[in-house]
N, C-alpha and C. Protein backbone atom coordinates (compact mmCIF):
# COMPACT_ATOMS: atom_id res chain seq x y z
N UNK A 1 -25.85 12.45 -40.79
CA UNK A 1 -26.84 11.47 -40.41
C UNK A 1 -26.76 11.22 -38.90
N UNK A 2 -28.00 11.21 -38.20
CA UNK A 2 -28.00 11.10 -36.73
C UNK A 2 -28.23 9.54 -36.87
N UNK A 3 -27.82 8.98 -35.68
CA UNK A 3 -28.08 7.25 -35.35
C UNK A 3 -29.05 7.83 -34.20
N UNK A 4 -29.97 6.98 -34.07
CA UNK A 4 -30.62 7.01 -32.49
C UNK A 4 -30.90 5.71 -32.03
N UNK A 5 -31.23 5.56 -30.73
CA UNK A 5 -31.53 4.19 -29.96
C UNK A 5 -32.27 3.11 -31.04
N UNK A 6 -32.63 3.46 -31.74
CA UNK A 6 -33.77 2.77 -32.43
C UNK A 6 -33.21 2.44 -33.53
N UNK A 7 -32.42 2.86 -33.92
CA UNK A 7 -31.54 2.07 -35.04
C UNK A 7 -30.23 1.45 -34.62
N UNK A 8 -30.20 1.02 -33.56
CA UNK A 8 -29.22 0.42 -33.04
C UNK A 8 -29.53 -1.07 -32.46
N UNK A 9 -28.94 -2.22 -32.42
CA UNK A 9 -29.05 -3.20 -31.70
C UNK A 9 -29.50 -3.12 -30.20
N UNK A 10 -29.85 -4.19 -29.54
CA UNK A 10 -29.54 -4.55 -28.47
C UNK A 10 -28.48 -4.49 -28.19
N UNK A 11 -27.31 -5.71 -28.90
CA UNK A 11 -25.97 -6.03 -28.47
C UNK A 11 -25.83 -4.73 -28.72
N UNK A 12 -25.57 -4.01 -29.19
CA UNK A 12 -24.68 -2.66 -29.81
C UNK A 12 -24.67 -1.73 -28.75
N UNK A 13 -25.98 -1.16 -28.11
CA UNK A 13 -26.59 -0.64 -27.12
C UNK A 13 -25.59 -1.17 -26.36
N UNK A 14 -25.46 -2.22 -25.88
CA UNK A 14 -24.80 -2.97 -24.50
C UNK A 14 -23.53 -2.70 -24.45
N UNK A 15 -22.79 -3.05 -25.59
CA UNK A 15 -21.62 -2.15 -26.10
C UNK A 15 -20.78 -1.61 -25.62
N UNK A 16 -21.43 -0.12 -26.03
CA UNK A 16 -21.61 0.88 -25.77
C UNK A 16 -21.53 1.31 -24.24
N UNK A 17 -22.70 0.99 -23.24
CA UNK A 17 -22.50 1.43 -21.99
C UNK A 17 -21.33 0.34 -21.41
N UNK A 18 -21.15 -0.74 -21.91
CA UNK A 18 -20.25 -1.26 -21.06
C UNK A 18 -19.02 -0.82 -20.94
N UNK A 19 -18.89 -0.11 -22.71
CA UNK A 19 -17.17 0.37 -22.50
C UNK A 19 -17.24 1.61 -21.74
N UNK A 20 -18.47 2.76 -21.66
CA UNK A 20 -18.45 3.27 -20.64
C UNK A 20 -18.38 3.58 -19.43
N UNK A 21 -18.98 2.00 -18.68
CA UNK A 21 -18.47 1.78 -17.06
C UNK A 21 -17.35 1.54 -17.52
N UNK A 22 -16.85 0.48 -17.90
CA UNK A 22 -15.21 -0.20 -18.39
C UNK A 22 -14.23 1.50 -18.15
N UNK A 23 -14.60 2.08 -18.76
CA UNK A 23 -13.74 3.31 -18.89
C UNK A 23 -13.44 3.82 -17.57
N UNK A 24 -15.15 4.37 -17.42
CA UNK A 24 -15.09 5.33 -15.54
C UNK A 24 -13.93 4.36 -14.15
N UNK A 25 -14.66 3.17 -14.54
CA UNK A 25 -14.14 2.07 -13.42
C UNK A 25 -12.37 2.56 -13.51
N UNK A 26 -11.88 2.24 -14.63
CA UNK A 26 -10.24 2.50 -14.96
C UNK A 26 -9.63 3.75 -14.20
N UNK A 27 -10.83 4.98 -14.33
CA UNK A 27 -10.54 6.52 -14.13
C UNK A 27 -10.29 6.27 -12.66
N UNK A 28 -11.69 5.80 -11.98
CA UNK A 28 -11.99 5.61 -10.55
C UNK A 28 -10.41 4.97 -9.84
N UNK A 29 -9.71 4.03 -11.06
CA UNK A 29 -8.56 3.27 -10.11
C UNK A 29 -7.50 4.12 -10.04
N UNK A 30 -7.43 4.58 -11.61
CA UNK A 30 -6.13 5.76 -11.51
C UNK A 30 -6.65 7.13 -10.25
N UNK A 31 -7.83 7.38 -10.20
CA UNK A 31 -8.21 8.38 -8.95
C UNK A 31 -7.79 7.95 -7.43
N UNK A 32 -8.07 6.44 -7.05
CA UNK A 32 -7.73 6.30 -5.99
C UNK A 32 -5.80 6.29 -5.66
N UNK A 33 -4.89 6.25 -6.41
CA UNK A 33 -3.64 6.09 -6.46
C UNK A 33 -3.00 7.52 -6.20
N UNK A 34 -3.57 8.28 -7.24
CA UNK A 34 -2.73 9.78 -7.45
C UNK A 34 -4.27 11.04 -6.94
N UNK A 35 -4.07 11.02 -5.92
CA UNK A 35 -5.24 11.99 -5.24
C UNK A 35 -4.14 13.36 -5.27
N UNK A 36 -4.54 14.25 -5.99
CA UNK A 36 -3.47 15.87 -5.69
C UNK A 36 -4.30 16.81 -4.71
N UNK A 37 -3.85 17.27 -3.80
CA UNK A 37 -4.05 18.50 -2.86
C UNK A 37 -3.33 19.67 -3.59
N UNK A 38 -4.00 20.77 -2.72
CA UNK A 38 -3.91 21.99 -3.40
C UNK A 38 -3.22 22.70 -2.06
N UNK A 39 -3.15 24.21 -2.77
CA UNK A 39 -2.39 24.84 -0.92
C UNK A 39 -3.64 25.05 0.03
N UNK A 40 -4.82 25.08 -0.37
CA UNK A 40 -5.62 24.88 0.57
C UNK A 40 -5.71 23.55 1.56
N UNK A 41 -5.74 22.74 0.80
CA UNK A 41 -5.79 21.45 1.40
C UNK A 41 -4.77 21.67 2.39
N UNK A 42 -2.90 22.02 1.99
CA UNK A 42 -2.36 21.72 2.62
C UNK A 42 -2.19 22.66 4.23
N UNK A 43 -3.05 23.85 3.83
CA UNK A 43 -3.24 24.76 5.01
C UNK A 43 -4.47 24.03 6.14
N UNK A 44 -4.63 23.35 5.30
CA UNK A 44 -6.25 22.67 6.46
C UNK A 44 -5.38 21.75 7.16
N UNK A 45 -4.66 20.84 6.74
CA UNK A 45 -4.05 19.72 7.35
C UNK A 45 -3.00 19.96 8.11
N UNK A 46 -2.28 20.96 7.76
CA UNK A 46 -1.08 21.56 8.39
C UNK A 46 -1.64 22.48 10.00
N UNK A 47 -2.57 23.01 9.47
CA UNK A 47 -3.51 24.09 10.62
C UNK A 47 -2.49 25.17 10.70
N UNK A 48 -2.26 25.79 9.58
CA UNK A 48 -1.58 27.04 9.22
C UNK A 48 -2.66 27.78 8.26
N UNK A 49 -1.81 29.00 8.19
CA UNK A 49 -2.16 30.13 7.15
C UNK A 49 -1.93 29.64 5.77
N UNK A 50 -3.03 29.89 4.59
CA UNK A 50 -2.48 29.69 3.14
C UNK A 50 -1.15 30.44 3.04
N UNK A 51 -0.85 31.25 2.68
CA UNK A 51 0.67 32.19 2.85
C UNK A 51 1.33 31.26 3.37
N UNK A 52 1.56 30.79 4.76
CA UNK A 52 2.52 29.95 5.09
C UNK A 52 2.53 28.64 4.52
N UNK A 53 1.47 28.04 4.20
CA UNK A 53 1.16 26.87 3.46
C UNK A 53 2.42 27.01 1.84
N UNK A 54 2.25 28.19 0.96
CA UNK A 54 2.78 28.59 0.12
C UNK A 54 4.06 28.25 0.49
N UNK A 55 4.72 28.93 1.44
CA UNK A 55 6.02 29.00 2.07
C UNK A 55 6.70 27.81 1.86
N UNK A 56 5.81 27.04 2.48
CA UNK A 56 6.16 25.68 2.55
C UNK A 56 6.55 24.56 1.49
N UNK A 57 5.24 24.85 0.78
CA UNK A 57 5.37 23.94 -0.71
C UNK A 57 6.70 24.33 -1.36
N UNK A 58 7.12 25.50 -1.30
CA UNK A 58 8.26 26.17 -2.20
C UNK A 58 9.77 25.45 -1.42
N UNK A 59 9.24 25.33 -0.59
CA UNK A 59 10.74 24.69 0.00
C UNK A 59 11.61 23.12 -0.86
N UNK A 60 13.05 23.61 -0.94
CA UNK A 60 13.38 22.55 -2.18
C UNK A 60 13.27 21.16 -1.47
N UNK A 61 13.49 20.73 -0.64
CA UNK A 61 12.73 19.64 0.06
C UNK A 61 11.08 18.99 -0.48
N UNK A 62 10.20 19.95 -0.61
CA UNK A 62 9.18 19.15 -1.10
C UNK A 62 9.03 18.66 -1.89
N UNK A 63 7.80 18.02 -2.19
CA UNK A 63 7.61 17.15 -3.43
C UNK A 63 6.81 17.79 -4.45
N UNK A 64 6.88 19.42 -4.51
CA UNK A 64 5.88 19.91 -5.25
C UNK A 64 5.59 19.55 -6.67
N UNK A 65 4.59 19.72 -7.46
CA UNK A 65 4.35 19.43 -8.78
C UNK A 65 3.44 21.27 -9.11
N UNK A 66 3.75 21.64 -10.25
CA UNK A 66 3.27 23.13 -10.58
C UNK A 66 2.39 22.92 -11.74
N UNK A 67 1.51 22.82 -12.01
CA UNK A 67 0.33 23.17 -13.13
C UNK A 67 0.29 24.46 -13.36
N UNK A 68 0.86 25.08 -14.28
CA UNK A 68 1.08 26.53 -14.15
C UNK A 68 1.43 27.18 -13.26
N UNK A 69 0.33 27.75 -12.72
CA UNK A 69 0.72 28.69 -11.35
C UNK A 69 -0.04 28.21 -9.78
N UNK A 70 -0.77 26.89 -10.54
CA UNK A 70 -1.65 25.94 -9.44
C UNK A 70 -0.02 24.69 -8.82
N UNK A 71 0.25 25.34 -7.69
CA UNK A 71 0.93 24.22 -6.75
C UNK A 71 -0.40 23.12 -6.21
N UNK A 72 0.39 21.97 -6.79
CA UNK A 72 -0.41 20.82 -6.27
C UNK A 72 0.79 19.29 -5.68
N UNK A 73 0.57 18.79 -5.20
CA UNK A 73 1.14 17.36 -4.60
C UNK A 73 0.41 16.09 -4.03
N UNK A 74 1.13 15.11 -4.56
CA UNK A 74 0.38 14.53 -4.47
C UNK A 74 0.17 14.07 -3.47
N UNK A 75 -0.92 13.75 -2.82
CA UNK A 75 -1.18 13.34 -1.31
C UNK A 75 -0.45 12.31 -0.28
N UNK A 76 -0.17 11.32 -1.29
CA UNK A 76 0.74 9.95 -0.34
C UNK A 76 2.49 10.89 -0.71
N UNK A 77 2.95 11.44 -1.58
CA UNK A 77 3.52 12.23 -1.34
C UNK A 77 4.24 13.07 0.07
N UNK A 78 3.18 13.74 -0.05
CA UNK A 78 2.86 15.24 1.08
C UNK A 78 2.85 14.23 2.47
N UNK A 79 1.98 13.18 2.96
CA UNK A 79 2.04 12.57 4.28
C UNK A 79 3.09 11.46 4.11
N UNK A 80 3.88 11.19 3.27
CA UNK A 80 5.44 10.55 3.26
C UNK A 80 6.15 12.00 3.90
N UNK A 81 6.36 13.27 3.18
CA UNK A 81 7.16 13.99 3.40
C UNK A 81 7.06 15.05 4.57
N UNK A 82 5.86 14.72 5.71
CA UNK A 82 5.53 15.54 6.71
C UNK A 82 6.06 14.28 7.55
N UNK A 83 6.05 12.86 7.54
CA UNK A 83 6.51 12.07 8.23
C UNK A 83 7.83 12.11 8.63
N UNK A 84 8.63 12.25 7.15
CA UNK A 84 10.28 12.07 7.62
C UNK A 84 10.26 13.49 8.42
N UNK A 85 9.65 14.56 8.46
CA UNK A 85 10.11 16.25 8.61
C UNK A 85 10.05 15.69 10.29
N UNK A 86 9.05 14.43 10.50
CA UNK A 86 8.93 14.75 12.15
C UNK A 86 9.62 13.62 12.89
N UNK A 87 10.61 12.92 11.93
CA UNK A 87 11.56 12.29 12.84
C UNK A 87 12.74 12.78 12.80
């Protein structure tokens, strides 16, 4: 059995999209906290070669995180750990 708009309330309708912003809004907060860069990112910011970018992440010093074979870190991370490298 399909439901459609038309067999649904008002309130119900309202519901509905609210727990949907309600939801995104939550995503949006956990997004602004844990932002992950990739080795691209970190070759743009660094103003190196990807290869050397690689180099780098692998070093036991960093803060890397591995998604399979995707090196990623997390951003407040990565500019904590380029800070201490330059005092």
């Amino acid at each position: 059995m399909r439901i459609t708009r038309d067999d649904m309330t008002k309130e119900q309708i309202d519901r509905i999209f609210s727990y949907k912003s309600r939801k995104s809004q939550k995503q949006m907060n956990l997004d602004d906290g844990m932002q992950f860069i990739g080795t691209k990112e970190i070759a743009k910011l660094m103003k190196c070669s990807i290869p050397v970018a690689r180099q780098i992440m692998h070093r036991k010093d960093f803060p890397l995180i591995k998604c399979g074979k995707n090196l990623r870190v997390m951003k407040s991370e990565f500019i904590k750990w380029a800070s201490q490298r330059r005092d």
